[in-house]
N, C-alpha and C. Protein backbone atom coordinates (compact mmCIF):
# COMPACT_ATOMS: atom_id res chain seq x y z
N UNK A 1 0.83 -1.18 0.00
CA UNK A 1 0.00 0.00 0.00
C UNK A 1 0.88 1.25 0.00
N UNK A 2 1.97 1.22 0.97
CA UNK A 2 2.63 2.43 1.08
C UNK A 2 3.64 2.38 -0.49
N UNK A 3 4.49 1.26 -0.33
CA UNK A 3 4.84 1.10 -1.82
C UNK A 3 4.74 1.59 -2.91
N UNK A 4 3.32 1.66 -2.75
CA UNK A 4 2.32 2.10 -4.43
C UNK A 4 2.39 3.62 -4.36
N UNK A 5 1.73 4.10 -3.22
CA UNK A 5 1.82 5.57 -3.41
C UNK A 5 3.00 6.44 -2.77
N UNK A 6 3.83 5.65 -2.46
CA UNK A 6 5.13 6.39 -2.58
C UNK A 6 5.67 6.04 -4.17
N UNK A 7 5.26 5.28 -5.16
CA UNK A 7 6.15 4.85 -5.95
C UNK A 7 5.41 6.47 -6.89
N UNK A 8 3.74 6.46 -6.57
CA UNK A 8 3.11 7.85 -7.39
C UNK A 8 3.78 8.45 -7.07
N UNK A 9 3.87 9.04 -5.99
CA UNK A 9 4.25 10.66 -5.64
C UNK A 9 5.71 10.37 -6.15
N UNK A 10 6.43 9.77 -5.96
CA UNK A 10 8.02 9.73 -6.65
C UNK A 10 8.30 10.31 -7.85
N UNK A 11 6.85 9.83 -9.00
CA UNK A 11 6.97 9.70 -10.13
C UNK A 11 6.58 11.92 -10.32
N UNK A 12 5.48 11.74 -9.81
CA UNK A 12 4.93 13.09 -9.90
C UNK A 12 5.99 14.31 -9.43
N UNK A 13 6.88 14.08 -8.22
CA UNK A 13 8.00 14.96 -7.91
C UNK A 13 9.08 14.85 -8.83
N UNK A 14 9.18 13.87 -9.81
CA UNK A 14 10.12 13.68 -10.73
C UNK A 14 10.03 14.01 -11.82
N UNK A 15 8.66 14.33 -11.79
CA UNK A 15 7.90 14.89 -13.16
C UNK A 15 7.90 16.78 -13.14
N UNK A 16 7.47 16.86 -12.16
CA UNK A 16 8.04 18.56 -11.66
C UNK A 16 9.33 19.16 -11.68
N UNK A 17 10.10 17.98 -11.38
CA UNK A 17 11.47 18.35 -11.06
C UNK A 17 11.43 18.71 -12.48
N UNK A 18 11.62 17.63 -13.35
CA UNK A 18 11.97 17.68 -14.67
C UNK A 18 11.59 18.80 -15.42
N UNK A 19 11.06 19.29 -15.27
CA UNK A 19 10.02 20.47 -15.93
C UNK A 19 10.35 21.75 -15.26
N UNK A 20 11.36 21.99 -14.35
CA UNK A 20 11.94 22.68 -13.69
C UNK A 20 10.76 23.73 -12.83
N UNK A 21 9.86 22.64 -12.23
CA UNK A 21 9.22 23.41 -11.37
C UNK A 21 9.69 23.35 -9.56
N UNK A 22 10.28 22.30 -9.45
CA UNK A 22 11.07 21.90 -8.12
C UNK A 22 12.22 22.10 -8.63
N UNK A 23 13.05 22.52 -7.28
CA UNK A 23 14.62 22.40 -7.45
C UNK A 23 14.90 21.06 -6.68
N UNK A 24 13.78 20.46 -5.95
CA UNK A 24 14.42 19.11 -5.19
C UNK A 24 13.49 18.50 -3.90
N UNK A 25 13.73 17.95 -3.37
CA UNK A 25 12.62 17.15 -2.29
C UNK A 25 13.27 16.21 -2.02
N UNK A 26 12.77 15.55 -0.99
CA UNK A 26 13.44 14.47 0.44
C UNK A 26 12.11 14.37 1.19
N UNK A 27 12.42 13.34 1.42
CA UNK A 27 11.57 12.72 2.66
C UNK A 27 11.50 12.88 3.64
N UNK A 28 10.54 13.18 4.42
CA UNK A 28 10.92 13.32 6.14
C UNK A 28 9.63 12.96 6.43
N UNK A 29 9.41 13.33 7.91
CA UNK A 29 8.47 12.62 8.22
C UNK A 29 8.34 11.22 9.36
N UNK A 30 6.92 10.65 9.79
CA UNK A 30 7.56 9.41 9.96
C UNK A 30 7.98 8.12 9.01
N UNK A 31 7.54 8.62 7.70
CA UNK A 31 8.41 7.40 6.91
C UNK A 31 10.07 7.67 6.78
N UNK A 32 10.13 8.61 7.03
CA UNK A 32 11.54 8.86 6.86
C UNK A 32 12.24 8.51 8.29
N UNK A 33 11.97 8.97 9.60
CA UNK A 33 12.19 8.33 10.17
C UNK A 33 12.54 7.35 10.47
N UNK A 34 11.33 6.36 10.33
CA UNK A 34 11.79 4.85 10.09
C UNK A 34 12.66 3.95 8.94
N UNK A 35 12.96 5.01 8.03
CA UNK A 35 13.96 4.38 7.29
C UNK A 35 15.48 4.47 7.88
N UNK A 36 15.40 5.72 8.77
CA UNK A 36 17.09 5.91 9.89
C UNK A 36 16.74 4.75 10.72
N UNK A 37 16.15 3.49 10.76
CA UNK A 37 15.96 2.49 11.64
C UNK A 37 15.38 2.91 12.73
N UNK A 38 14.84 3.88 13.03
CA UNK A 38 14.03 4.08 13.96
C UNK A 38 12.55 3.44 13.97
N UNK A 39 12.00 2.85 14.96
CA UNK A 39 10.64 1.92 14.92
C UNK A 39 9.92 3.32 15.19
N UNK A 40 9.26 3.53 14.16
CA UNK A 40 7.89 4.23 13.90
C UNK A 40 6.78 3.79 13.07
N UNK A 41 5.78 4.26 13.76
CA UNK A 41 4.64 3.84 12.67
C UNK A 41 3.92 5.25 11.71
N UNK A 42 3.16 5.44 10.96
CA UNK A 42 2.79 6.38 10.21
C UNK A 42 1.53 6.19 9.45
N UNK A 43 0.83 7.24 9.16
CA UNK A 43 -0.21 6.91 8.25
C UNK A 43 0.22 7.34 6.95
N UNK A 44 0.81 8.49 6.91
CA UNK A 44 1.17 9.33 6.06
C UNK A 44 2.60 9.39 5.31
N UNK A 45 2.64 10.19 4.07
CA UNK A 45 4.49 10.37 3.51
C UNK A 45 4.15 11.97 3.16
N UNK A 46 5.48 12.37 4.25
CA UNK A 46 5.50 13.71 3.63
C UNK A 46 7.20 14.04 3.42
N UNK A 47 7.01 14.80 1.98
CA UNK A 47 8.05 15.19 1.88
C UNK A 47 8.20 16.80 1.89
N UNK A 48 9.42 17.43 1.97
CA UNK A 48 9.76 18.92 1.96
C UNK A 48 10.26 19.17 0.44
N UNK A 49 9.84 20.15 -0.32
CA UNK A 49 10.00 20.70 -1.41
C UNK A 49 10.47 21.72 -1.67
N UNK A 50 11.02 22.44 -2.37
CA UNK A 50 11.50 23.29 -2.80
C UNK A 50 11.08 24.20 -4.37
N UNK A 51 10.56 25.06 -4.51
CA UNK A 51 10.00 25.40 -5.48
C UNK A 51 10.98 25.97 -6.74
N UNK A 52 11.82 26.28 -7.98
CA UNK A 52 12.17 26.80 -8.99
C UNK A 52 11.75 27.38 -9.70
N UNK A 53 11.34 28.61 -9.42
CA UNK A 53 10.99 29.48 -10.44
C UNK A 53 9.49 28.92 -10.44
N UNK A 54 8.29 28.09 -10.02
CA UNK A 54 7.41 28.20 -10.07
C UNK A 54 6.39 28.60 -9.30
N UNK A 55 5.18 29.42 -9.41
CA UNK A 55 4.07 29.31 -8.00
C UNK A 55 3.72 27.69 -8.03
N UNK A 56 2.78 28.36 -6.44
CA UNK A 56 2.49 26.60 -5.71
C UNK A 56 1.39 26.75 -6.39
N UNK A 57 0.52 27.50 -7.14
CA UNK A 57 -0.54 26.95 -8.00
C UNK A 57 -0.12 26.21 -9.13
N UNK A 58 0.97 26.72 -9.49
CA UNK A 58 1.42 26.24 -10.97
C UNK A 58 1.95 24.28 -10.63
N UNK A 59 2.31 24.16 -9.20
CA UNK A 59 3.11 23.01 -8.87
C UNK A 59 1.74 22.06 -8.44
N UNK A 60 1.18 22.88 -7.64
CA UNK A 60 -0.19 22.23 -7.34
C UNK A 60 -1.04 21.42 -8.32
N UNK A 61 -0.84 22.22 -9.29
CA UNK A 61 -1.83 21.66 -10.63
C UNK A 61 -1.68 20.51 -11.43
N UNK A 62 0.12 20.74 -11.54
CA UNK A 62 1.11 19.46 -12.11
C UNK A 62 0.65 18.41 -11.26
N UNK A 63 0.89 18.76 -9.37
CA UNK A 63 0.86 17.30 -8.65
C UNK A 63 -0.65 16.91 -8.20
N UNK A 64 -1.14 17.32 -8.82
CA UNK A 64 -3.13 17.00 -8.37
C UNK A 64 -3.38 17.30 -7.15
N UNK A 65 -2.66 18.71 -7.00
CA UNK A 65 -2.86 18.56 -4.99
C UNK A 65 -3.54 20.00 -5.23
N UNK A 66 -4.00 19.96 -2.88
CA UNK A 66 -4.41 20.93 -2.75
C UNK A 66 -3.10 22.23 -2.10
N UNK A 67 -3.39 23.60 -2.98
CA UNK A 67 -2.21 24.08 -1.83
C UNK A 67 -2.48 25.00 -1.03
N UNK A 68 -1.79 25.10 0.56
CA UNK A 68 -2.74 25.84 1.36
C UNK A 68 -1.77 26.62 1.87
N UNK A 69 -1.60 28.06 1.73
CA UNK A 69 -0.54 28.69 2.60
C UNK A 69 -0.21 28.53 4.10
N UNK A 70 0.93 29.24 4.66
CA UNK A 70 0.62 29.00 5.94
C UNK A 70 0.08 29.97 6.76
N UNK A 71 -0.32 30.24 7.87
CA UNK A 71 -0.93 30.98 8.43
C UNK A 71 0.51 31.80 9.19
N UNK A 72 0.54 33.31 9.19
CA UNK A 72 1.40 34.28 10.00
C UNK A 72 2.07 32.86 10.80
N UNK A 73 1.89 32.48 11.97
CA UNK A 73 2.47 32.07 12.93
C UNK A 73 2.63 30.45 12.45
N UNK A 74 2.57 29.92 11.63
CA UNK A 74 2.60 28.75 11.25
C UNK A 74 4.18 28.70 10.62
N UNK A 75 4.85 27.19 11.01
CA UNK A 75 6.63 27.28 10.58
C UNK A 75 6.41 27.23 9.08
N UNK A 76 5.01 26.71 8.42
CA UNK A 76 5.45 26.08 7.13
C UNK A 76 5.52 27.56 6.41
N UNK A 77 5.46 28.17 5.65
CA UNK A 77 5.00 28.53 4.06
C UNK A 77 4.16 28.11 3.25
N UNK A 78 4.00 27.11 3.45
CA UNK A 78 2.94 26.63 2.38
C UNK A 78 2.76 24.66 2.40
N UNK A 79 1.75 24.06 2.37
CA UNK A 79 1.41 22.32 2.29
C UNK A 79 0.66 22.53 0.99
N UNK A 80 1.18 21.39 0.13
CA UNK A 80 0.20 20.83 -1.00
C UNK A 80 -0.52 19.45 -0.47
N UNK A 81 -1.62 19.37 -0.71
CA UNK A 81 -1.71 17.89 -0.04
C UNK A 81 -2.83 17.50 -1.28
N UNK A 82 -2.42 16.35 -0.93
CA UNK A 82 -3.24 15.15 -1.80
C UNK A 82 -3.36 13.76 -1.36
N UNK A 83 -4.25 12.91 -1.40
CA UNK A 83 -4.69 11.36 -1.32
C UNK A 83 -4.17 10.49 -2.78
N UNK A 84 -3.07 9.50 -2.39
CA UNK A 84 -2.65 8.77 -3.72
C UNK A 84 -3.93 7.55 -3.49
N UNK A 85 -4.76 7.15 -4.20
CA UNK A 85 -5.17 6.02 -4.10
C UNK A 85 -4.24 4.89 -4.30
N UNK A 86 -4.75 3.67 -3.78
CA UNK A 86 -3.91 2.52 -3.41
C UNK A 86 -5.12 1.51 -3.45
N UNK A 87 -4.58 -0.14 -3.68
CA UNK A 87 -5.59 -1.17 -4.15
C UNK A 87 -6.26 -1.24 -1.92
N UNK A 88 -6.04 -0.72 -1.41
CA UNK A 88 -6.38 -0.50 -0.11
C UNK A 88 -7.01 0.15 0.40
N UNK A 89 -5.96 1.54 0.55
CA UNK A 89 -6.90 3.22 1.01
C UNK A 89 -6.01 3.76 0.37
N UNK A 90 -6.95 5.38 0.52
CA UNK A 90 -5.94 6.26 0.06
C UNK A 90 -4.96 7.00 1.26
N UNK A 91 -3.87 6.83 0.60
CA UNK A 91 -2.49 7.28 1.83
C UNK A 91 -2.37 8.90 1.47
N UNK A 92 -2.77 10.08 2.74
CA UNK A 92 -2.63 11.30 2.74
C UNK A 92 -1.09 11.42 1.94
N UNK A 93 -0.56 12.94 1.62
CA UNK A 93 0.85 13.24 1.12
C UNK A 93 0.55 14.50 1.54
N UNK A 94 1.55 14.83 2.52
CA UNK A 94 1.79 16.15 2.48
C UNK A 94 3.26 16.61 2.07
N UNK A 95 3.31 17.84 1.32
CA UNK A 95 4.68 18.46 0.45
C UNK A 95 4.50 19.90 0.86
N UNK A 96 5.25 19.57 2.45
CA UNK A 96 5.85 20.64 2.22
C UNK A 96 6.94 21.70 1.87
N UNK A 97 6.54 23.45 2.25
CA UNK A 97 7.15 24.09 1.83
C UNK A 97 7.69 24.91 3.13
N UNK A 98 9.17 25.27 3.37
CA UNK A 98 9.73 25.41 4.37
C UNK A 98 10.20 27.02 4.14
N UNK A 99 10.53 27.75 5.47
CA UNK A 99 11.60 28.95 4.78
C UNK A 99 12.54 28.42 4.31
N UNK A 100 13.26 29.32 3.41
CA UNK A 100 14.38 29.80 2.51
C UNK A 100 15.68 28.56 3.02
N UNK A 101 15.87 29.30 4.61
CA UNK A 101 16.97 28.28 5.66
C UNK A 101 16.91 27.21 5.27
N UNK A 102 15.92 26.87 5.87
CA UNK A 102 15.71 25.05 6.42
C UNK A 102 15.30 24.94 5.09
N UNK A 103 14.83 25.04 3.90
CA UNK A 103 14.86 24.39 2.71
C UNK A 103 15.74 23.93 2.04
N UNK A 104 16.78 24.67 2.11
CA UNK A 104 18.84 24.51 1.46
C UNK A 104 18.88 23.34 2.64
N UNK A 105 19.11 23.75 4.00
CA UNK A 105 19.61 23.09 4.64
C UNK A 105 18.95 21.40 4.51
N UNK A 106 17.77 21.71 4.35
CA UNK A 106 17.31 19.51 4.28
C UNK A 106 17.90 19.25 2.98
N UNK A 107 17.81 20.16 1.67
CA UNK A 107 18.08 19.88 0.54
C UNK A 107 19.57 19.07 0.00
N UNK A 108 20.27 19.93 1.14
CA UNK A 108 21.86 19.56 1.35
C UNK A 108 22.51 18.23 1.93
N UNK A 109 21.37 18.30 2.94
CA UNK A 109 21.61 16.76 3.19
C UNK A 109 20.31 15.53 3.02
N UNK A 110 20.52 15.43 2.02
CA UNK A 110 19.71 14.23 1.70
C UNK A 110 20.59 12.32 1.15
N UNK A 111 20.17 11.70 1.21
CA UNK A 111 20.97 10.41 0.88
C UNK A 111 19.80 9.68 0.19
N UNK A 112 20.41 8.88 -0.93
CA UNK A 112 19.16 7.98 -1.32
C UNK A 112 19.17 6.15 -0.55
N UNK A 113 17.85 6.11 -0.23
CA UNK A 113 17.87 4.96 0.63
C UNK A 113 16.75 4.22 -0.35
N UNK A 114 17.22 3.05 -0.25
CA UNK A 114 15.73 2.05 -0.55
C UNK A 114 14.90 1.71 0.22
N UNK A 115 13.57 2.09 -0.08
CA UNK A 115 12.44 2.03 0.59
C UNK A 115 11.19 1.24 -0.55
N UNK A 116 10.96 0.02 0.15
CA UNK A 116 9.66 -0.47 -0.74
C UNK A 116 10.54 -0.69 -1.87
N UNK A 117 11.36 -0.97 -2.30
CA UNK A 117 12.32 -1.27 -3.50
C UNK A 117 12.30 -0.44 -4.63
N UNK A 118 12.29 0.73 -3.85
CA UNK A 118 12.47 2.41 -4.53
C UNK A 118 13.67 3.08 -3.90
N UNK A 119 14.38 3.87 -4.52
CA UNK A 119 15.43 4.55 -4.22
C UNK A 119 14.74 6.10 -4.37
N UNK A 120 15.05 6.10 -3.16
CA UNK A 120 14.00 7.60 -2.63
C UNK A 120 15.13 8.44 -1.86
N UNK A 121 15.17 9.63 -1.92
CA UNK A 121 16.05 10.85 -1.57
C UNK A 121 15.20 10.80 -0.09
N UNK A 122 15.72 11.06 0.71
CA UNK A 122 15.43 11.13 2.25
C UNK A 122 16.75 12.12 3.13
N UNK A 123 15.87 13.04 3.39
CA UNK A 123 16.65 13.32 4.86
C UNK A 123 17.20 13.20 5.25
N UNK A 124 18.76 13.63 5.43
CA UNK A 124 19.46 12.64 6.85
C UNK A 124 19.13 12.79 7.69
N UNK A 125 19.69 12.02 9.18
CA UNK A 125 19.19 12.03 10.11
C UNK A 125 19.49 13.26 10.98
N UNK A 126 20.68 14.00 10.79
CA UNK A 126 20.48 15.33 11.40
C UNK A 126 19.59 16.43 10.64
N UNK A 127 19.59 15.89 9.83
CA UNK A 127 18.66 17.34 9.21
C UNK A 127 16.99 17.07 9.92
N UNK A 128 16.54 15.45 9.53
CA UNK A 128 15.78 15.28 10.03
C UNK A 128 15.31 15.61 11.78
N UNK A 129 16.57 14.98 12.57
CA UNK A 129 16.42 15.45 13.88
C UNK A 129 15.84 16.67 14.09
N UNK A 130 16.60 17.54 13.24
CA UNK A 130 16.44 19.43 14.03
C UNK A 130 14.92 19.65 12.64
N UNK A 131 14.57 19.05 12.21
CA UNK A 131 13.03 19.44 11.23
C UNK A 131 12.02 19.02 12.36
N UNK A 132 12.39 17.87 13.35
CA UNK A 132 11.30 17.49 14.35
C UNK A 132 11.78 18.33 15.40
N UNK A 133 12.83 19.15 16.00
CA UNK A 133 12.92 20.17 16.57
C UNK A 133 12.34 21.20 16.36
N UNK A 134 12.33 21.44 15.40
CA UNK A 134 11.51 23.02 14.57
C UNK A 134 9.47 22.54 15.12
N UNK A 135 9.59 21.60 14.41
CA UNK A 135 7.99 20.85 14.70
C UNK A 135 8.08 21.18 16.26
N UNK A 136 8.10 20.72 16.79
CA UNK A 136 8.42 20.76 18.21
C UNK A 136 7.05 19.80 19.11
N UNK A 137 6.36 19.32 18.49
CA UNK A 137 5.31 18.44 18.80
C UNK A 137 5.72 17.50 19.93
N UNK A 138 5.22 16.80 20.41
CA UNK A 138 5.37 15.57 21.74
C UNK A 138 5.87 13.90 20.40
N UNK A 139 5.45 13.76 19.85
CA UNK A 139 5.74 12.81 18.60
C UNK A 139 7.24 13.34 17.92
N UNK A 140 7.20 14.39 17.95
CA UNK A 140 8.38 15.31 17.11
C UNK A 140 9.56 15.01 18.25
N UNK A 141 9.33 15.16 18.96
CA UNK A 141 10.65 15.24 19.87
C UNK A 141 10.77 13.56 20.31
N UNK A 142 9.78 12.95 20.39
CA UNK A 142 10.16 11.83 20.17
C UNK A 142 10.98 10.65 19.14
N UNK A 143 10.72 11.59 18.23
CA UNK A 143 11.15 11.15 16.78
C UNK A 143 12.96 11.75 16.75
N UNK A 144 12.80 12.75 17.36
CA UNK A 144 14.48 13.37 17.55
C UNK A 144 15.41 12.96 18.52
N UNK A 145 14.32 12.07 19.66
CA UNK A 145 15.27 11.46 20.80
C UNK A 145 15.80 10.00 19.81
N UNK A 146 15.22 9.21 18.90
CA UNK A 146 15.17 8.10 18.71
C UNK A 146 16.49 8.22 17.76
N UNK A 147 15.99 9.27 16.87
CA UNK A 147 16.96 9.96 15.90
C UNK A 147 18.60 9.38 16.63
N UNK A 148 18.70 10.44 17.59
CA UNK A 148 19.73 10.66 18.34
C UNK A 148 20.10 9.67 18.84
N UNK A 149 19.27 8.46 19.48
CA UNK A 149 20.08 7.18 20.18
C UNK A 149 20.39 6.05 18.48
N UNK A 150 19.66 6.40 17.77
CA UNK A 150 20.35 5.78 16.89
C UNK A 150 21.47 6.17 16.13
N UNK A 151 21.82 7.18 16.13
CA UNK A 151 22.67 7.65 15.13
C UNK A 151 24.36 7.51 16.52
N UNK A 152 24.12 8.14 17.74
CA UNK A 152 25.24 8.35 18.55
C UNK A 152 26.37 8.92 18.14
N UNK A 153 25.61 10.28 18.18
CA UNK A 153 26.87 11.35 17.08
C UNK A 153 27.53 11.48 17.87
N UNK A 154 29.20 11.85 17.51
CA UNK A 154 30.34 12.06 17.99
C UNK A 154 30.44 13.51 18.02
N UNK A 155 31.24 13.82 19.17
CA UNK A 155 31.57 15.31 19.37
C UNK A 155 31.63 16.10 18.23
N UNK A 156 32.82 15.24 16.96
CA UNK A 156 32.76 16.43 15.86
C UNK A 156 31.05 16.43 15.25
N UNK A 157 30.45 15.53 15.30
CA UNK A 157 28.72 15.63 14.53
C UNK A 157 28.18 16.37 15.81
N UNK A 158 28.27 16.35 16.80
CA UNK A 158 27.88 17.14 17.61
C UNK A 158 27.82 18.58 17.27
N UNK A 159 29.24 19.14 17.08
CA UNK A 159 29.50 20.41 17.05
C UNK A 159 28.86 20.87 15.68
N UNK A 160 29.08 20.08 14.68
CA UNK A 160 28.53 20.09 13.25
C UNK A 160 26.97 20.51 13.14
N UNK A 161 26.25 19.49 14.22
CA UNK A 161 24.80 19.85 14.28
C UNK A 161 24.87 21.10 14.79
N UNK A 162 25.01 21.83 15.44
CA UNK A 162 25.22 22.47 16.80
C UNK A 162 25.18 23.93 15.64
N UNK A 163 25.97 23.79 14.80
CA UNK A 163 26.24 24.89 13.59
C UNK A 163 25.05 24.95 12.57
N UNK A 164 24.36 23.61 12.28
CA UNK A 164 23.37 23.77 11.23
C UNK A 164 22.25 23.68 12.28
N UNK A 165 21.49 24.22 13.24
CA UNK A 165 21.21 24.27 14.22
C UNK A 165 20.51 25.91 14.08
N UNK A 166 22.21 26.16 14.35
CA UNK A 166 21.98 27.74 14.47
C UNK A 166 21.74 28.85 13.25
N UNK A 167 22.14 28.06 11.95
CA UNK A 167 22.31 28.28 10.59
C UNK A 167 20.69 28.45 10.46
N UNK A 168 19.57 27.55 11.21
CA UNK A 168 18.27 27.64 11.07
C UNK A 168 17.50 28.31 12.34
N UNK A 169 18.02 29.02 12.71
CA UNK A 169 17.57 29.75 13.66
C UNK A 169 17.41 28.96 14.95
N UNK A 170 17.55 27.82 15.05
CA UNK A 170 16.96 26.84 16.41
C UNK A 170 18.81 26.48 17.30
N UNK A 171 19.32 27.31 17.86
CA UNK A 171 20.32 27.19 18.22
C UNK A 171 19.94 27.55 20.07
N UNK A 172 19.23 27.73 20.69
CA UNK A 172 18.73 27.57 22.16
C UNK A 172 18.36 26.07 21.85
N UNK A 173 17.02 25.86 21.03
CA UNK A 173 16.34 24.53 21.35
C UNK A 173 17.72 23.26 20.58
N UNK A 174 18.10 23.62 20.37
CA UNK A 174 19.27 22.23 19.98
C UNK A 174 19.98 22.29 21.38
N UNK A 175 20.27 23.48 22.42
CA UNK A 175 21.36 23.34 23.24
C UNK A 175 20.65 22.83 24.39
N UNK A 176 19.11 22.84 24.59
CA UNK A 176 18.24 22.48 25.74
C UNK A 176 17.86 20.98 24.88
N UNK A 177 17.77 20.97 23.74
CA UNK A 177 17.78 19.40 23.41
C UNK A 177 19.13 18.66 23.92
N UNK A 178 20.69 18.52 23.97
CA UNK A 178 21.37 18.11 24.07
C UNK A 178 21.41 18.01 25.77
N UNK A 179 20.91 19.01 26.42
CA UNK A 179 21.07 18.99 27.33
C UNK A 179 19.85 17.86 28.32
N UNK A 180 19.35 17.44 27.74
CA UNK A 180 17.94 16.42 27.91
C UNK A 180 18.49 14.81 27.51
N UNK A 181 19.36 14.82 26.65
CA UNK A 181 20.20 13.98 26.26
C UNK A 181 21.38 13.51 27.15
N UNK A 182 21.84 14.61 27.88
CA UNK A 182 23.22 14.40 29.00
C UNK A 182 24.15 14.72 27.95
N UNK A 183 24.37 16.00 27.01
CA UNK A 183 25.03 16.30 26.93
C UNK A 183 25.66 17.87 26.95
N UNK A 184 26.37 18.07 26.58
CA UNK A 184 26.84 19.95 26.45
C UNK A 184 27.43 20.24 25.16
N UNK A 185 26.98 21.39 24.49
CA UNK A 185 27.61 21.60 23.33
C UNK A 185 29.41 21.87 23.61
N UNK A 186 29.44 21.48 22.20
CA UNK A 186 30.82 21.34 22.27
C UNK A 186 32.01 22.42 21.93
């Protein structure tokens, strides 16, 4: 089920890309999550996007979605969302759209992983960590503790995060995250 409509939306972000309406996208989320081996469950696949030279109506239209700005106080910029049907249900997609920062910054670090026997651009796990920092949800920070015991970054990834952190404005909440962890920036 997830398979199928991750294999759509793959095709459809690849189809934008091509057409130079995206500059790029990654996975995050809890499917992304659980591809850093973290045990999560999910209903949903959302990925973060990046727009090229197009409006989100113009991208919206290409990906059969809906697009909804964000509200003043809201982190996003903007969600396209859409339902892929599947021989099952239909699996929500949300694509979002991030500030300027944190859009380079997930864009930069992405890795392709196989998922469902698709090679899908995903998140790394620090970028991912500090995107569920930004979220800041009770699930979100859960997703960043798990992050963190799986990965067991070393002082220099420490200090490394610690910089792309602050590069996105979240440089208190990374140092009160580490510090919840038992550790101290470096």
């Amino acid at each position: 089920m997830f398979a199928e409509a991750l294999q759509d939306i793959l095709g459809r972000l690849e189809t934008a890309r091509q057409q130079g309406l995206l500059r790029g996208y990654a996975l995050v989320g809890g499917l992304a999550v659980a591809a850093h081996q973290v045990p999560r469950a999910t209903r949903d696949i959302d990925f973060v996007v990046a727009l090229a030279g197009a409006t989100p109506v113009e991208v919206a239209n290409l990906l059969q979605a809906t697009y909804r700005p964000g509200e003043p106080d809201d982190p996003l910029v903007g969600v396209f969302e859409l339902r892929i049907s599947t021989a099952y249900l239909p699996i929500p997609v949300q694509l979002l759209l991030l500030p300027s920062p944190w859009s380079e910054v997930v864009l930069e670090g992405v890795e392709e992983l196989n998922l469902a026997g698709q090679a899908v651009p995903v998140a790394t796990w620090d970028r991912l960590l500090l995107l569920k920092l930004y979220a800041g949800g009770p699930t979100d920070i859960l997703d960043a503790q798990g992050l963190w015991a799986a990965a067991r970054p070393d002082s220099d990834t420490v200090e490394k995060l610690g910089k792309l952190a602050k590069r996105v404005g979240l440089g208190t909440e990374f140092v009160a995250f580490l510090a919840q962890q038992g550790r101290t920036p470096e």
